[in-house]
Protein backbone atom coordinates (compact mmCIF):
# COMPACT_ATOMS: atom_id res chain seq x y z
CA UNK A 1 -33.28 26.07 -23.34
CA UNK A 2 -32.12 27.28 -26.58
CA UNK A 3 -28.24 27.46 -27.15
CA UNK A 4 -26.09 30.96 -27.17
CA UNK A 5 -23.11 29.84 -28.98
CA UNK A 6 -24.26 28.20 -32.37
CA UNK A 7 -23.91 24.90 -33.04
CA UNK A 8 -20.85 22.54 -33.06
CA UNK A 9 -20.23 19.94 -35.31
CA UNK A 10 -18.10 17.02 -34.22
CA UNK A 11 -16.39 14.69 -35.56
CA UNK A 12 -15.67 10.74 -34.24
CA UNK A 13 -18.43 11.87 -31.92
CA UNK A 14 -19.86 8.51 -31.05
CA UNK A 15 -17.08 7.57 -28.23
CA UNK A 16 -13.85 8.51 -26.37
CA UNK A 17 -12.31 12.13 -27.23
CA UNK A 18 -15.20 12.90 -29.42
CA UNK A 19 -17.99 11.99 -27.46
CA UNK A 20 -16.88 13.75 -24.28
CA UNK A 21 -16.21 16.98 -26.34
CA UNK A 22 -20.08 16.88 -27.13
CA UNK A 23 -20.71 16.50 -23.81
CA UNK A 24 -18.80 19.50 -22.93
CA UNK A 25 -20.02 21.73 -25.46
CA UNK A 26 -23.39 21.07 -24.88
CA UNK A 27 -22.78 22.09 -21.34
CA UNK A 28 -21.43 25.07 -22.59
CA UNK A 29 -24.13 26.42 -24.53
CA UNK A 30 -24.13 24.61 -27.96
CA UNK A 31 -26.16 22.91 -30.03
CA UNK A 32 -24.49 19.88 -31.79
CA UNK A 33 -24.23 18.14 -35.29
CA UNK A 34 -22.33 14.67 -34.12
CA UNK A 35 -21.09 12.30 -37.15
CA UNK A 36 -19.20 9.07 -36.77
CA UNK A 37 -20.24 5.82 -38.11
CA UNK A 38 -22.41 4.33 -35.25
CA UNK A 39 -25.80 5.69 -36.15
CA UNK A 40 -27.00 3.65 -32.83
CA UNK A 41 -24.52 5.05 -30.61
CA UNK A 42 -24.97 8.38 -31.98
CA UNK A 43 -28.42 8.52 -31.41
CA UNK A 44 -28.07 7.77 -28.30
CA UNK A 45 -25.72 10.17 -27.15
CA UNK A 46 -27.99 12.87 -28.89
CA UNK A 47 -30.91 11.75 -26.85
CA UNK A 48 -28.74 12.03 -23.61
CA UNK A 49 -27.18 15.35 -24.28
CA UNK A 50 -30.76 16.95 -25.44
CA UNK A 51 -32.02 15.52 -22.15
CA UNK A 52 -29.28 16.65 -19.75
CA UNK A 53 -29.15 20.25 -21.23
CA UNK A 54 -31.95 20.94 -23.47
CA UNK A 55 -29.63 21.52 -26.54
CA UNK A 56 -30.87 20.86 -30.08
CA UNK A 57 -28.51 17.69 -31.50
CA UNK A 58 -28.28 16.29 -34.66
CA UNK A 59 -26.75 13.12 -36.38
CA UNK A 60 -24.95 12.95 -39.12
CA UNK A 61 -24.25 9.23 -40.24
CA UNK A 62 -20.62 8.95 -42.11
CA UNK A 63 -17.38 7.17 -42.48
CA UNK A 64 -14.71 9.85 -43.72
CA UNK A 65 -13.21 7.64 -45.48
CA UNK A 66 -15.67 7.19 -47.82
CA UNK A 67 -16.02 10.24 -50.72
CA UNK A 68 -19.66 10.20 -50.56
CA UNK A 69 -20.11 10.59 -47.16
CA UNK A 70 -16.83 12.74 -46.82
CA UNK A 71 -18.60 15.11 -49.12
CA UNK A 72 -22.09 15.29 -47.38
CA UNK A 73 -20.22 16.46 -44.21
CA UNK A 74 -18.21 18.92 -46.15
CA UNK A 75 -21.70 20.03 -47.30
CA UNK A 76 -23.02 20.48 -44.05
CA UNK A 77 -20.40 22.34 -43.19
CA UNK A 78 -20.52 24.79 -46.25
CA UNK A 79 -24.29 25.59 -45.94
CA UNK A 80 -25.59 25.61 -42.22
CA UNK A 81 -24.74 29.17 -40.97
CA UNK A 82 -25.38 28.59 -37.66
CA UNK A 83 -21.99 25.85 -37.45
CA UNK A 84 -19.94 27.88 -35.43
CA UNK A 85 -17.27 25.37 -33.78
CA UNK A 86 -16.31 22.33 -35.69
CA UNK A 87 -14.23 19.80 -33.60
CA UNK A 88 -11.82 18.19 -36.16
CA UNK A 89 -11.25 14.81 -34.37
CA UNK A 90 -11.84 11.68 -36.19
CA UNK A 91 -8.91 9.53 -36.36
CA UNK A 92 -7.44 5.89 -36.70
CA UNK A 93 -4.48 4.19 -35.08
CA UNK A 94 -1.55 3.09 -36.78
CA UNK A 95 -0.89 -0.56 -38.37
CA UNK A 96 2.25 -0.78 -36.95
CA UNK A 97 5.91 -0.76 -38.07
CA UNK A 98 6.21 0.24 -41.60
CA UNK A 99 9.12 -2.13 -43.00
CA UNK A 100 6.42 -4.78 -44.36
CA UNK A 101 2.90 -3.68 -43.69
CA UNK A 102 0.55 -3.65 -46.42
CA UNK A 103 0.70 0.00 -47.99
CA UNK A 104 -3.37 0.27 -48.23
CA UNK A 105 -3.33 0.04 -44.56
CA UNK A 106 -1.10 2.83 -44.32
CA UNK A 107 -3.03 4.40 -47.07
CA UNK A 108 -6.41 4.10 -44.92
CA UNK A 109 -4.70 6.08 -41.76
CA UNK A 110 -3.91 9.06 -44.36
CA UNK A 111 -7.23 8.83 -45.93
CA UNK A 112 -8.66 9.50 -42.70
CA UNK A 113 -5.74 11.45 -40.18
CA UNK A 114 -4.80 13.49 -42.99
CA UNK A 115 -7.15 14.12 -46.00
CA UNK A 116 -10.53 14.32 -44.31
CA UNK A 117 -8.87 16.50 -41.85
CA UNK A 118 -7.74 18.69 -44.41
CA UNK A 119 -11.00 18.69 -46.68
CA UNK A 120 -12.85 19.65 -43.83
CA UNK A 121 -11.05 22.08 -42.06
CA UNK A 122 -11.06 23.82 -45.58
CA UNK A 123 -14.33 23.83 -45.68
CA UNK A 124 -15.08 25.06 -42.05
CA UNK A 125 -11.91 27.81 -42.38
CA UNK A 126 -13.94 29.15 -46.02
CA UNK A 127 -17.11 29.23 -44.23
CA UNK A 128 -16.00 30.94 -40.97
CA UNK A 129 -13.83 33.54 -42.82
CA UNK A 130 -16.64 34.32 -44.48
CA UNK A 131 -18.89 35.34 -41.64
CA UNK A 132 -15.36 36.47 -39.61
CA UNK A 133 -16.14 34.71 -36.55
CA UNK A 134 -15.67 30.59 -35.65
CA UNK A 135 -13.78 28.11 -34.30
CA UNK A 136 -11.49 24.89 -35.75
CA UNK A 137 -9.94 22.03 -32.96
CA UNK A 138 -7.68 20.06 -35.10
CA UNK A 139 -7.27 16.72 -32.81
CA UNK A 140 -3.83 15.88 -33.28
CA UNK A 141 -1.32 13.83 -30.81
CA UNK A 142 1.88 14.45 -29.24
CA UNK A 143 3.64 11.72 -31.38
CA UNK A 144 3.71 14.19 -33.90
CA UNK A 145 7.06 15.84 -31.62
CA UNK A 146 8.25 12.43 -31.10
CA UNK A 147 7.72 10.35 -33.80
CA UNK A 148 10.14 7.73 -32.15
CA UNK A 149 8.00 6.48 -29.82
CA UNK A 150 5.66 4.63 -32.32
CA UNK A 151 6.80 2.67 -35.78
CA UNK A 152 4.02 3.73 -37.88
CA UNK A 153 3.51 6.50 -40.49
CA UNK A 154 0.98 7.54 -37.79
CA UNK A 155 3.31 10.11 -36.06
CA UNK A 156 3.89 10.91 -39.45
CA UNK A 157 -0.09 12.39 -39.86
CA UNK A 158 -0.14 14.11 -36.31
CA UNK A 159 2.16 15.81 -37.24
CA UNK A 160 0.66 17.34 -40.24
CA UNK A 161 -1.75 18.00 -38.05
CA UNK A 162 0.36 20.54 -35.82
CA UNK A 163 1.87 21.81 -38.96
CA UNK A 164 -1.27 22.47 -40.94
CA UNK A 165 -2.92 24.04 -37.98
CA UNK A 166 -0.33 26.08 -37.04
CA UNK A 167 -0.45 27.93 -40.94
CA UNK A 168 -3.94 27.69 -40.61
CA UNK A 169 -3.94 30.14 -38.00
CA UNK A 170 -1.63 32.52 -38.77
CA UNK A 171 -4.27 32.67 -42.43
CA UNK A 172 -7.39 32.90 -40.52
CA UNK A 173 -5.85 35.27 -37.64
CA UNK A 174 -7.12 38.55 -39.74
CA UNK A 175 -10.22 37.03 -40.40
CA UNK A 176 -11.08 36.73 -36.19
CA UNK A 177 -11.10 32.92 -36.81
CA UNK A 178 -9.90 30.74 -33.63
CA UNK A 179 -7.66 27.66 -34.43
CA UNK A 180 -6.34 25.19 -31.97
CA UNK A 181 -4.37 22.05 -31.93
CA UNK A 182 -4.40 19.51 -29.40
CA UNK A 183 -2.20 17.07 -29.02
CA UNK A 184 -3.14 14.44 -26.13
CA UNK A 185 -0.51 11.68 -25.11
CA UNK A 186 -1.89 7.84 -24.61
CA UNK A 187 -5.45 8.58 -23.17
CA UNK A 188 -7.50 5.69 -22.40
CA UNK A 189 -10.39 5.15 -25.54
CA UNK A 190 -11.58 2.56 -27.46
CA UNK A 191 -8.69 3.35 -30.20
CA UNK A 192 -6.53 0.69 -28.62
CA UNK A 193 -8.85 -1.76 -28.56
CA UNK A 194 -9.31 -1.27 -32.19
CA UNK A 195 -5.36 -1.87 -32.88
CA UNK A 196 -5.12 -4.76 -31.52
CA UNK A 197 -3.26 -3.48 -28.24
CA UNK A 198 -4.20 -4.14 -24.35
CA UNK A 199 -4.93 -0.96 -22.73
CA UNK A 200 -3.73 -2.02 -19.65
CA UNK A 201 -0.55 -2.95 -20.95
CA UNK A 202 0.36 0.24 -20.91
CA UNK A 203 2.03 2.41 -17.74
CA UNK A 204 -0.91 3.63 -15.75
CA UNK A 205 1.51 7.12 -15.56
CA UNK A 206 1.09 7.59 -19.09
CA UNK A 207 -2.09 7.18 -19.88
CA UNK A 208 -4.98 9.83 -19.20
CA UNK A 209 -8.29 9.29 -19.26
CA UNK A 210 -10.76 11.04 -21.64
CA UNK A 211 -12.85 13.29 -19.54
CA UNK A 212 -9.65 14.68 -17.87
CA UNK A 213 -7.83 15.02 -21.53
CA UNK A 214 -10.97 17.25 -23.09
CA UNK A 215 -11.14 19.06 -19.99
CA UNK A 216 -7.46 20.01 -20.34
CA UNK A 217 -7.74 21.22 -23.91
CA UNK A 218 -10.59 23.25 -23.24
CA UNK A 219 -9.19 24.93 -20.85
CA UNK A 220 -6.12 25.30 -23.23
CA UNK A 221 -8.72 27.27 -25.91
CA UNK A 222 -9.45 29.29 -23.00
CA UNK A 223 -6.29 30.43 -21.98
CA UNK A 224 -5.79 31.78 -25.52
CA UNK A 225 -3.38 29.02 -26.65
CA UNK A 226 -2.88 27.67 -29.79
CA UNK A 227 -1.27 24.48 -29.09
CA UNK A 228 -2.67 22.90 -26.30
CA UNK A 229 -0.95 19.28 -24.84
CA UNK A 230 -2.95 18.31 -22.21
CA UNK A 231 -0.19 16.49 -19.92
CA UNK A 232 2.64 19.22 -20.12
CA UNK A 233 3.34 20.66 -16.67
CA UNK A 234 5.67 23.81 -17.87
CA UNK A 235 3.60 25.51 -21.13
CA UNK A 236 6.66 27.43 -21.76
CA UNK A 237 8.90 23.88 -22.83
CA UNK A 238 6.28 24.16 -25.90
CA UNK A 239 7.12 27.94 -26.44
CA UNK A 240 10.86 27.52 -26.36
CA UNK A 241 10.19 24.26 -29.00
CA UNK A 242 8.56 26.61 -30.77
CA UNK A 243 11.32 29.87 -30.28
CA UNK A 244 13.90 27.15 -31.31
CA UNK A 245 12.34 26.66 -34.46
CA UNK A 246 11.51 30.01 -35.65
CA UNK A 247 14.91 31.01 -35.03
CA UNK A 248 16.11 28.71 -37.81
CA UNK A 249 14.02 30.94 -40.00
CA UNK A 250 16.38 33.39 -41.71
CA UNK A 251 18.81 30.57 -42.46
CA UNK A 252 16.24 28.21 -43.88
CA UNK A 253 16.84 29.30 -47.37
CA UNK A 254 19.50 31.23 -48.87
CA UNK A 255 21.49 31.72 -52.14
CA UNK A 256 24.69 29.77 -51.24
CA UNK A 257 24.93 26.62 -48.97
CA UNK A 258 26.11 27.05 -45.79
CA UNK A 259 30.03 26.83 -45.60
CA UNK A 260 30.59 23.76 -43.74
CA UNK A 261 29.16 21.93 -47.00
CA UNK A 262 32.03 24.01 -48.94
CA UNK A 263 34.77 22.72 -46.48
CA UNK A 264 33.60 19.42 -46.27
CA UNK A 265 33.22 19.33 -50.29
């Protein structure tokens, strides 16, 4: 079988979120480029993937963290013209509460949720407006609406993430460029593990698992939307969020302040 759809490149593709995207885009029709760190588990999931539906799969060994290997992906991305998806999900979990954590901790889950995201998505957005056609998932989180729920500068990062994809699209829009951002609530992967918290601590009701999460957001990018959360019942809650904030628009910056500053002065 040879693919009809390009190829998608993938980041954090070794497990949870990113490993079930592959899985889902190879059933779709595309050929894959997976990086993550695990060069073992990678090449295993290629192998599985190429066997179950005769796509073409590469792996791409790299910690984003890391310049050098940041850079080699960005490369990949700049130069292989037949990329036409690129799944922007590699992320870390926050340290925990902010008031006396160790700043290069906090520093690490920017490196990673925010700057790696951003080089890259450059990179894919140049490459795609190029050519006109292509496709950026930003992997983002719903803590980035409610940053309450977690002390960490974590919500802090997701929600670049909905802010920088949401002007991303509205750039790439003439240039026939699809952008989505997804932001999934808990969802049962091996992230948790990895901060030091008990999965099944949590409230079974608020916590999806993985499969049923990409499956979601999929079906999000093919209903057209831009901002896909997997868990919300009533799509048009996000669109009045979203209405709410555009209409502070016109008031957002004027020449005088507003005049209960004046009073209150």
């Amino acid at each position: 079988m040879s693919n009809s759809k390009g190829t998608a490149l993938i980041t954090g593709a070794s497990s949870g979120i990113g490993k079930v995207y592959a899985d889902r885009l190879a059933k779709r029709g595309y050929d894959l480029i997976l990086v993550a760190r695990d060069k073992d588990r990678l090449d295993a999931l290629a192998a599985k993937l190429t066997a179950d539906y005769g796509v073409k799969t590469d792996v791409l060994k790299a910690d984003l963290t890391a310049k050098p290997d940041l850079l080699k992906v960005e490369d990949r991305l700049r130069t292989d013209a037949a990329i036409t998806a690129f799944i922007n999900n590699a992320g870390i979990g926050g340290p925990g509460p902010i008031v006396g954590n160790d700043p290069d901790k906090l520093e690490q889950v920017i490196n990673l949720n925010v700057t790696a995201l951003t080089r890259l998505a450059t990179v894919a957005a140049t490459a795609f407006a190029a050519r006109e056609e292509g496709l950026i998932v930003n992997v983002g989180s719903v803590l980035g609406l409610a940053p309450e729920m977690f002390p960490s500068n974590y919500p802090a990062t997701k929600a670049y993430v909905l802010v920088f994809t949401q002007s991303l699209a509205k750039e790439l829009a003439p240039k026939h460029v699809r952008v989505q951002a997804v932001l999934p609530g808990a969802t049962r992967t091996e992230i948790w593990e990895r901060g030091g918290k008990d999965i099944n601590s949590l409230p079974a009701e608020i916590l999806m698992d993985v499969d049923e999460m990409v499956d979601a957001s999929l079906a999000g990018l093919d209903l057209g939307e831009l901002v896909t959360i997997p868990s919300l019942p009533d799509y048009g809650d996000w669109e009045k969020l979203n209405a709410a904030r555009l209409h502070l628009a016109p008031n957002l910056s004027r020449n005088k302040a507003a005049p209960r500053y004046k009073a209150a002065a």
